[in-house]
PDB file of N, CA and C in Angstrom:
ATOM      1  N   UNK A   1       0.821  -1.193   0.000  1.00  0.00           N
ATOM      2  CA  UNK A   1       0.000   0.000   0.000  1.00  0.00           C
ATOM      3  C   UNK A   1       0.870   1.263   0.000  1.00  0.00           C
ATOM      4  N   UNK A   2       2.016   1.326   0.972  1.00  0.00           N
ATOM      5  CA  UNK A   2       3.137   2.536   0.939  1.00  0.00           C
ATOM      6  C   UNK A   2       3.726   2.544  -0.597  1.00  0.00           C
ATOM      7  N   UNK A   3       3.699   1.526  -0.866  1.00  0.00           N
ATOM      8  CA  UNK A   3       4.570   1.466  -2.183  1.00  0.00           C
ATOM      9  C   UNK A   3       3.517   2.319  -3.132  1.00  0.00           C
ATOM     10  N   UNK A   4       1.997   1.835  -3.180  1.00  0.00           N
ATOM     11  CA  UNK A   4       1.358   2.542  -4.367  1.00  0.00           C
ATOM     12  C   UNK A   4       1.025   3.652  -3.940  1.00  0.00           C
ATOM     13  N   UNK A   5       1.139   4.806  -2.894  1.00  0.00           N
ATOM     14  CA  UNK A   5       0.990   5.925  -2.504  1.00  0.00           C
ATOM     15  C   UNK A   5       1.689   6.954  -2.763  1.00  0.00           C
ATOM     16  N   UNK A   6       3.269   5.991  -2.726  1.00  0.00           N
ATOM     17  CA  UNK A   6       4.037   6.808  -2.703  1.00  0.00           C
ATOM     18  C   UNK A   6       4.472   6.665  -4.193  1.00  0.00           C
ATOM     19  N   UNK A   7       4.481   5.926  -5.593  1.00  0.00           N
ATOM     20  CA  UNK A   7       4.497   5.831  -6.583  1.00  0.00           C
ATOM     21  C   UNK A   7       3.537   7.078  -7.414  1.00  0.00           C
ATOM     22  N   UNK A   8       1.593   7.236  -6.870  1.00  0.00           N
ATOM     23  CA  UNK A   8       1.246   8.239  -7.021  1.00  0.00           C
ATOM     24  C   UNK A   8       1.380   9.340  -6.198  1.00  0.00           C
ATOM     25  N   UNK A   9       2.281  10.122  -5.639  1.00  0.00           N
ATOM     26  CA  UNK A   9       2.971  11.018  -5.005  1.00  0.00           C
ATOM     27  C   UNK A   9       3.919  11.509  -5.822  1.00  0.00           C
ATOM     28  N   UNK A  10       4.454  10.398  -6.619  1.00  0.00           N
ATOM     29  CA  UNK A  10       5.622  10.482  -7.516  1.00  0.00           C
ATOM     30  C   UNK A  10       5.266  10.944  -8.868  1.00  0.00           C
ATOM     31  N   UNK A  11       4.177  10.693  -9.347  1.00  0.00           N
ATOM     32  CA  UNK A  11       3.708  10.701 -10.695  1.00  0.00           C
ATOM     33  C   UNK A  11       3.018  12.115 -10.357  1.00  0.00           C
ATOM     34  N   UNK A  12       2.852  12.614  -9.400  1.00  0.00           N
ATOM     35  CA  UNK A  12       1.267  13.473  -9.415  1.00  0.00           C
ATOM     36  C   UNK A  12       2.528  15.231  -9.198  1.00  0.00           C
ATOM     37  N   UNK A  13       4.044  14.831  -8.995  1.00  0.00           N
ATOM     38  CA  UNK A  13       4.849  16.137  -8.561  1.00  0.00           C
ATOM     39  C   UNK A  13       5.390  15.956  -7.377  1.00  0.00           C
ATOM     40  N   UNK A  14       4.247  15.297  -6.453  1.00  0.00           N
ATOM     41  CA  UNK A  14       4.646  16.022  -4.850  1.00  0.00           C
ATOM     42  C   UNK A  14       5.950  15.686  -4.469  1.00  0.00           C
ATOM     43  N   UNK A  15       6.456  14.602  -5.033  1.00  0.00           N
ATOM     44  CA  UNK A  15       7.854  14.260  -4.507  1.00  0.00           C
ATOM     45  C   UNK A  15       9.243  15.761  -4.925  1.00  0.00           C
ATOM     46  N   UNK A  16       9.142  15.999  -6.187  1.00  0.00           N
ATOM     47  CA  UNK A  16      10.015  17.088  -6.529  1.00  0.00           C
ATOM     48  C   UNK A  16       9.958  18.323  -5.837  1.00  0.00           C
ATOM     49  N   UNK A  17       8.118  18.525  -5.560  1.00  0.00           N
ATOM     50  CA  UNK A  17       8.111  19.907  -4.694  1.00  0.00           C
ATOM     51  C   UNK A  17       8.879  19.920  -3.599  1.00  0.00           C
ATOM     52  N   UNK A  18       8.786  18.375  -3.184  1.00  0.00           N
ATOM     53  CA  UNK A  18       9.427  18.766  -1.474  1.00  0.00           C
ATOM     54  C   UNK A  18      10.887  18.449  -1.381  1.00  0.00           C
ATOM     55  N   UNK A  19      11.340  18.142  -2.816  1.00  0.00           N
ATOM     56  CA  UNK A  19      12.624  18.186  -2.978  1.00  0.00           C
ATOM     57  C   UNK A  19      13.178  19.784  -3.041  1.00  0.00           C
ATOM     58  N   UNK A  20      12.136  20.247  -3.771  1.00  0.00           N
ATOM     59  CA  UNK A  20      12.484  21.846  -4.322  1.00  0.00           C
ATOM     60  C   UNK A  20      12.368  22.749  -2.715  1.00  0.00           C
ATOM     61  N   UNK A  21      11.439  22.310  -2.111  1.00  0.00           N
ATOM     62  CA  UNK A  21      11.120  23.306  -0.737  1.00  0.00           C
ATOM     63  C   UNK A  21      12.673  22.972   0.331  1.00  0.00           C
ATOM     64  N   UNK A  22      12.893  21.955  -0.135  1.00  0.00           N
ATOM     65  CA  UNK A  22      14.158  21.307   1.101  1.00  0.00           C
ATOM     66  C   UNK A  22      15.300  21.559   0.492  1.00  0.00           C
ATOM     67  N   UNK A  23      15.649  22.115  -0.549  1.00  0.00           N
ATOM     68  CA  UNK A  23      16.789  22.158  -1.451  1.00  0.00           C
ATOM     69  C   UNK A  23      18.182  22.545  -0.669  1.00  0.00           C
ATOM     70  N   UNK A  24      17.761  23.544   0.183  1.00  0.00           N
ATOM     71  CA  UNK A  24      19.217  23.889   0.715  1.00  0.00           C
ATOM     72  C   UNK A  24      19.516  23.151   2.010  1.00  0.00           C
ATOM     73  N   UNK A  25      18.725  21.922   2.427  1.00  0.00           N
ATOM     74  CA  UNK A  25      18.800  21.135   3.377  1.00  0.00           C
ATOM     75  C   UNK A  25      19.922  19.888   3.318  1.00  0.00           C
ATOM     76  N   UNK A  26      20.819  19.621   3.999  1.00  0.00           N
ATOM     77  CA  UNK A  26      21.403  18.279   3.688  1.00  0.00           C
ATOM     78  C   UNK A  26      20.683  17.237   4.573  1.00  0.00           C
ATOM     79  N   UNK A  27      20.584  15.890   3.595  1.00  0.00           N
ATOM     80  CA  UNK A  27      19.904  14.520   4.566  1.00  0.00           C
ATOM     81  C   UNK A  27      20.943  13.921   4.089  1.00  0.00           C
ATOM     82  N   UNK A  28      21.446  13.103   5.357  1.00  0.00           N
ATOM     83  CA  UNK A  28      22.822  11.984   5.457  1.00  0.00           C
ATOM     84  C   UNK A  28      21.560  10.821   5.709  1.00  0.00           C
ATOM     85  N   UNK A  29      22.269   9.983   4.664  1.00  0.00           N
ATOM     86  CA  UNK A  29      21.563   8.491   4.669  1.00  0.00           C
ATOM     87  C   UNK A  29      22.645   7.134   5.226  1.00  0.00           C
ATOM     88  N   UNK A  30      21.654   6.649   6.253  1.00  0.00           N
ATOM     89  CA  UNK A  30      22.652   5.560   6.653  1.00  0.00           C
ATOM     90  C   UNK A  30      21.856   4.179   6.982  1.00  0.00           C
ATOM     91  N   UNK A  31      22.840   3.532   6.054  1.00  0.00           N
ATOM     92  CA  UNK A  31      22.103   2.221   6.117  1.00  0.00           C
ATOM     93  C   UNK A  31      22.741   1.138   6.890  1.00  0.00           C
ATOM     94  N   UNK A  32      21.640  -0.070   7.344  1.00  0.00           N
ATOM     95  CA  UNK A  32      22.183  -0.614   8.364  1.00  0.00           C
ATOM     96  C   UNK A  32      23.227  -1.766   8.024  1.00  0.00           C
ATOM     97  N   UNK A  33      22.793  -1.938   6.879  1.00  0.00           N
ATOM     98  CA  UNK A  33      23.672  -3.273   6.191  1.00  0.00           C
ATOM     99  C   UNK A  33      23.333  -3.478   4.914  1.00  0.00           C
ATOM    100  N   UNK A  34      23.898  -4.122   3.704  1.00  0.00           N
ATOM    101  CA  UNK A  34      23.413  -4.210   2.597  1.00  0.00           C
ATOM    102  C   UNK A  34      24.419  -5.601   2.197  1.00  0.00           C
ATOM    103  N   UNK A  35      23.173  -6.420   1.459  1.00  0.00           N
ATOM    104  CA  UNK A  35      23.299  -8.305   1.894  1.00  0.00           C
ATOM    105  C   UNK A  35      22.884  -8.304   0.631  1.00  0.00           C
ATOM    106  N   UNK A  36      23.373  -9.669   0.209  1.00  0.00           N
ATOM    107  CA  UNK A  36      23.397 -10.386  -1.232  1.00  0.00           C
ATOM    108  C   UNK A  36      22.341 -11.646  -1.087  1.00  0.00           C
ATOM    109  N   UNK A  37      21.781 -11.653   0.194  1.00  0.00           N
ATOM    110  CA  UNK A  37      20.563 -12.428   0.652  1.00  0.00           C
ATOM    111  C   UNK A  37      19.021 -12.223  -0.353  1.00  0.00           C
ATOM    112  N   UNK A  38      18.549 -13.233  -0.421  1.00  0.00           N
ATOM    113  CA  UNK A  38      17.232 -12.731  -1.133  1.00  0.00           C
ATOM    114  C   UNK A  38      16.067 -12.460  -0.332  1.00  0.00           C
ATOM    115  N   UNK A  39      16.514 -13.252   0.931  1.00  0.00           N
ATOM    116  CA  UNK A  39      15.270 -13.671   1.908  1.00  0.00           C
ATOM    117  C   UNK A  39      15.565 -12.331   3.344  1.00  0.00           C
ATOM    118  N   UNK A  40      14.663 -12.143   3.808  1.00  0.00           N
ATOM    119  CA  UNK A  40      15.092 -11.672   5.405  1.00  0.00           C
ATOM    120  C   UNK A  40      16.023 -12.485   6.021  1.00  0.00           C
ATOM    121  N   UNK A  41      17.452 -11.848   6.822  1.00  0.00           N
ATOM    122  CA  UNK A  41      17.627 -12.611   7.534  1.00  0.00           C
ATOM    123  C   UNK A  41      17.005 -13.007   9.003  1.00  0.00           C
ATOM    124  N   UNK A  42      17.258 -14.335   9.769  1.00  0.00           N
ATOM    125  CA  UNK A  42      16.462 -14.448  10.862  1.00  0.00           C
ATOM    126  C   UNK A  42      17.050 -13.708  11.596  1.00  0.00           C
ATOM    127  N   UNK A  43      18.586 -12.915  11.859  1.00  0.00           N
ATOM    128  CA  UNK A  43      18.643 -12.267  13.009  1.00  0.00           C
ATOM    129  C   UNK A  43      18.366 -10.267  12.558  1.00  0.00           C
ATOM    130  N   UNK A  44      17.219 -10.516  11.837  1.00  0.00           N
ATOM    131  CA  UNK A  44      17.042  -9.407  11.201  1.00  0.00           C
ATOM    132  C   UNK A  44      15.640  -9.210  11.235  1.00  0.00           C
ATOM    133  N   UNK A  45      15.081  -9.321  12.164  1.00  0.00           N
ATOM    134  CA  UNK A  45      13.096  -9.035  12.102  1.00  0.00           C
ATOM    135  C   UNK A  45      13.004  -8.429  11.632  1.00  0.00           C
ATOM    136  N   UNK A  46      13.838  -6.879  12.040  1.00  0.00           N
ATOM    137  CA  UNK A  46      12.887  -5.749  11.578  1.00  0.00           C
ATOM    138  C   UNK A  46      13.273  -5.014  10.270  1.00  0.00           C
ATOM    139  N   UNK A  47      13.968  -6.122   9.364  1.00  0.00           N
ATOM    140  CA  UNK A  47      14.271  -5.885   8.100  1.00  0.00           C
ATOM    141  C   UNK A  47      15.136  -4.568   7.747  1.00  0.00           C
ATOM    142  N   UNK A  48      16.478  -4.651   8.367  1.00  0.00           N
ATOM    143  CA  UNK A  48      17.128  -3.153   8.732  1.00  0.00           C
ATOM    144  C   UNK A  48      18.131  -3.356   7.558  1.00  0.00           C
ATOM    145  N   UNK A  49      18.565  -4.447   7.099  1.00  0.00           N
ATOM    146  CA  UNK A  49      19.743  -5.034   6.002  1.00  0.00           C
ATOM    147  C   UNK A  49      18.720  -4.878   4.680  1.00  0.00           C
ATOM    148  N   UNK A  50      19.192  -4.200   3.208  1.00  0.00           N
ATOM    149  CA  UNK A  50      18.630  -3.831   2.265  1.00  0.00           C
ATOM    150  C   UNK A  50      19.401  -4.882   1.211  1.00  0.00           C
ATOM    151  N   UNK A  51      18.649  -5.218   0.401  1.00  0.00           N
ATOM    152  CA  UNK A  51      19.448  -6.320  -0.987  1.00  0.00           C
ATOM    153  C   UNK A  51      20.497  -5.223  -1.725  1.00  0.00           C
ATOM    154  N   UNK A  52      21.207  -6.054  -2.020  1.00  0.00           N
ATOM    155  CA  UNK A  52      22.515  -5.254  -2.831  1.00  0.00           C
ATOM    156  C   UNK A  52      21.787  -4.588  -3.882  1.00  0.00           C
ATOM    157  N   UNK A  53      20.728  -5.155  -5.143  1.00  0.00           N
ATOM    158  CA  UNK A  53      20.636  -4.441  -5.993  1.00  0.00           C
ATOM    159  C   UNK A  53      19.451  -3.488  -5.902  1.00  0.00           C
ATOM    160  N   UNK A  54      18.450  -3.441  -4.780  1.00  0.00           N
ATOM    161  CA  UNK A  54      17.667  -2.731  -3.966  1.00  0.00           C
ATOM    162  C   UNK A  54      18.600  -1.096  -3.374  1.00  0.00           C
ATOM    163  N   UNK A  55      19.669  -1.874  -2.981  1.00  0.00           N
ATOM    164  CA  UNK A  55      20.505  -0.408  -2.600  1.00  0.00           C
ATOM    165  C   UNK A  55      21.292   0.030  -3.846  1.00  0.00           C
ATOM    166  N   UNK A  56      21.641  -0.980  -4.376  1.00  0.00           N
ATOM    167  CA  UNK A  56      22.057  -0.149  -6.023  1.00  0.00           C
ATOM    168  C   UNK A  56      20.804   0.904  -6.865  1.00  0.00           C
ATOM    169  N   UNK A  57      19.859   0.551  -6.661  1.00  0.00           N
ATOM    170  CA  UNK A  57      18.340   0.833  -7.581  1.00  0.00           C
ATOM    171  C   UNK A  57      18.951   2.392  -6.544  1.00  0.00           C
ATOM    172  N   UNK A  58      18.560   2.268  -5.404  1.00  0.00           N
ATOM    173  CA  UNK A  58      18.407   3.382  -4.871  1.00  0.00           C
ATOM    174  C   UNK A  58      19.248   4.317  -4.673  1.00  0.00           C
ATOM    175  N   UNK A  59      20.653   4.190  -4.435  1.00  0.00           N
ATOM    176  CA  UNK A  59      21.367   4.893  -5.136  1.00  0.00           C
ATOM    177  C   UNK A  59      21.567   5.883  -6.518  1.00  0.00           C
ATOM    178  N   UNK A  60      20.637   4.707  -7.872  1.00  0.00           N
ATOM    179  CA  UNK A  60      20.735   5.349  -8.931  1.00  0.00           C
ATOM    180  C   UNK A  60      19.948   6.098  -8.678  1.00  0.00           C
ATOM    181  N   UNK A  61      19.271   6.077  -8.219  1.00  0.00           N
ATOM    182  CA  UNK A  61      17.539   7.377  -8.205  1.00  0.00           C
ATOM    183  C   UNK A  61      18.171   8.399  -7.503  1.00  0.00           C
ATOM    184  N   UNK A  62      18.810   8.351  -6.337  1.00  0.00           N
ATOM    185  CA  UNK A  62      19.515   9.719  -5.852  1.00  0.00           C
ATOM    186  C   UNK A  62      20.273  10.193  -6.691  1.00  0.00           C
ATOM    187  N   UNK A  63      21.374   9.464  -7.306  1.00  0.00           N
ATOM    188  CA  UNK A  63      21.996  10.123  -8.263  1.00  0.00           C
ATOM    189  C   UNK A  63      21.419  10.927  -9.429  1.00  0.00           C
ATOM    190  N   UNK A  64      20.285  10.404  -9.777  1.00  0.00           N
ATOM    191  CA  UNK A  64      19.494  10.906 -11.081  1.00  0.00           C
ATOM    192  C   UNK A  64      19.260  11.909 -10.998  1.00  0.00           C
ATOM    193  N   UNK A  65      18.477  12.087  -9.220  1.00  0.00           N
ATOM    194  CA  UNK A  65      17.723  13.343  -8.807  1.00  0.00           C
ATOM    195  C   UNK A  65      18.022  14.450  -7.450  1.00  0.00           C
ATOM    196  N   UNK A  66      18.869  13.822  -7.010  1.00  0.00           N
ATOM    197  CA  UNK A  66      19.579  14.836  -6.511  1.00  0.00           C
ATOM    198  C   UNK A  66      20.959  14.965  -6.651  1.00  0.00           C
ATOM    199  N   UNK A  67      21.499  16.088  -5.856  1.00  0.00           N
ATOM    200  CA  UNK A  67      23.083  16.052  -5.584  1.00  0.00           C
ATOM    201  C   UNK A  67      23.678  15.033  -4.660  1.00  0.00           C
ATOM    202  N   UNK A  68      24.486  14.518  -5.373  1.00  0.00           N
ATOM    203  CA  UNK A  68      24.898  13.501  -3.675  1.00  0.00           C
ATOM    204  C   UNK A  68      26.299  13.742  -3.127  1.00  0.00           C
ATOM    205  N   UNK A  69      26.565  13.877  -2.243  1.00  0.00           N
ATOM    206  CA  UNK A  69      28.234  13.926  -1.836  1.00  0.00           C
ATOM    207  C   UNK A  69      28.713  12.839  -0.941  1.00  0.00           C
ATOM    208  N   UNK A  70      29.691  12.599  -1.212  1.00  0.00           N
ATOM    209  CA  UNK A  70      30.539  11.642   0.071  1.00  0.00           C
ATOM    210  C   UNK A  70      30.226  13.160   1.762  1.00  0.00           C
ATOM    211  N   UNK A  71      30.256  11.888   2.465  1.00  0.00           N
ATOM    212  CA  UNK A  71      30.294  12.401   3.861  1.00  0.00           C
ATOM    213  C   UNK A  71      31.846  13.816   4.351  1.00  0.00           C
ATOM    214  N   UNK A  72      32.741  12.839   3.302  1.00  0.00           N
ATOM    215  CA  UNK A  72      34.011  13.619   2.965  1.00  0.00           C
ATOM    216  C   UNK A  72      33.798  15.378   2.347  1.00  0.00           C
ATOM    217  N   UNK A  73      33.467  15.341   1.484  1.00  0.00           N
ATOM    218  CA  UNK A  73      32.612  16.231   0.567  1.00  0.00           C
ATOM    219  C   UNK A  73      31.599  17.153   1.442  1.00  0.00           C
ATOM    220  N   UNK A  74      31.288  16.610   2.385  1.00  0.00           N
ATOM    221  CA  UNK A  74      30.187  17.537   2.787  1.00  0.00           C
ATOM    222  C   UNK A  74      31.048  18.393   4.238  1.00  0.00           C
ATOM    223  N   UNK A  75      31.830  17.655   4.929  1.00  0.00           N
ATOM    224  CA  UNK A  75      32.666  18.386   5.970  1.00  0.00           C
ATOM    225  C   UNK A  75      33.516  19.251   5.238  1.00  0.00           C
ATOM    226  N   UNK A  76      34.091  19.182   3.620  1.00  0.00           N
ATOM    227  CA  UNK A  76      34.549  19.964   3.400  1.00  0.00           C
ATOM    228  C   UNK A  76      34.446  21.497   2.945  1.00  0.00           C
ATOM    229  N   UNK A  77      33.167  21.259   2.535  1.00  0.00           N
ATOM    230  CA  UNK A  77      32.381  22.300   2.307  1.00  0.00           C
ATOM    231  C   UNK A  77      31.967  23.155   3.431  1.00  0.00           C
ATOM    232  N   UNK A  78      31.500  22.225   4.114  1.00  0.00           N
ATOM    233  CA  UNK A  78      31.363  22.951   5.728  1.00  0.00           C
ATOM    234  C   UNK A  78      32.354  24.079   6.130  1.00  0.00           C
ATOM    235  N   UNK A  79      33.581  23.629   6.042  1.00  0.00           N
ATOM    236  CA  UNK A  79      34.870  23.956   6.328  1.00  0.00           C
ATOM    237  C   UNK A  79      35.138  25.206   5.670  1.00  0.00           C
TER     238      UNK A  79
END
């Protein structure tokens, strides 16, 4: 259901607006693990480890649509 909400969210604009309203905002993304598993693992209930090409997919979409920097990149700028 999140998935088809947020697909028409995507199609309908709202996703870019709130890209455009947040623009001068930085979000650091951190993931908990990323596994070549197909299945959940069992010491993983709450599904915190993402599939390799799940985090590849998602990667490309940031890249497509936003700016991305290394963590490196962003203290330096700071600086």
């Amino acid at each position: 259901m999140k998935r088809r909400i947020f697909a028409l969210l995507h199609r309908a604009g709202v996703t870019r607006l709130a890209a455009w309203l947040n623009r001068g905002r930085v979000v650091i993304l951190c993931y908990h693990g990323v596994t070549a598993r197909r299945g959940r693992r069992p010491d993983d209930p709450t599904g915190l480890h993402v599939r390799a090409d799940r985090f590849e997919a998602q990667l490309d979409y940031l890249r497509r649509n936003y700016r991305v920097l290394s963590l490196g990149e962003y203290l330096a700028a700071r600086r």
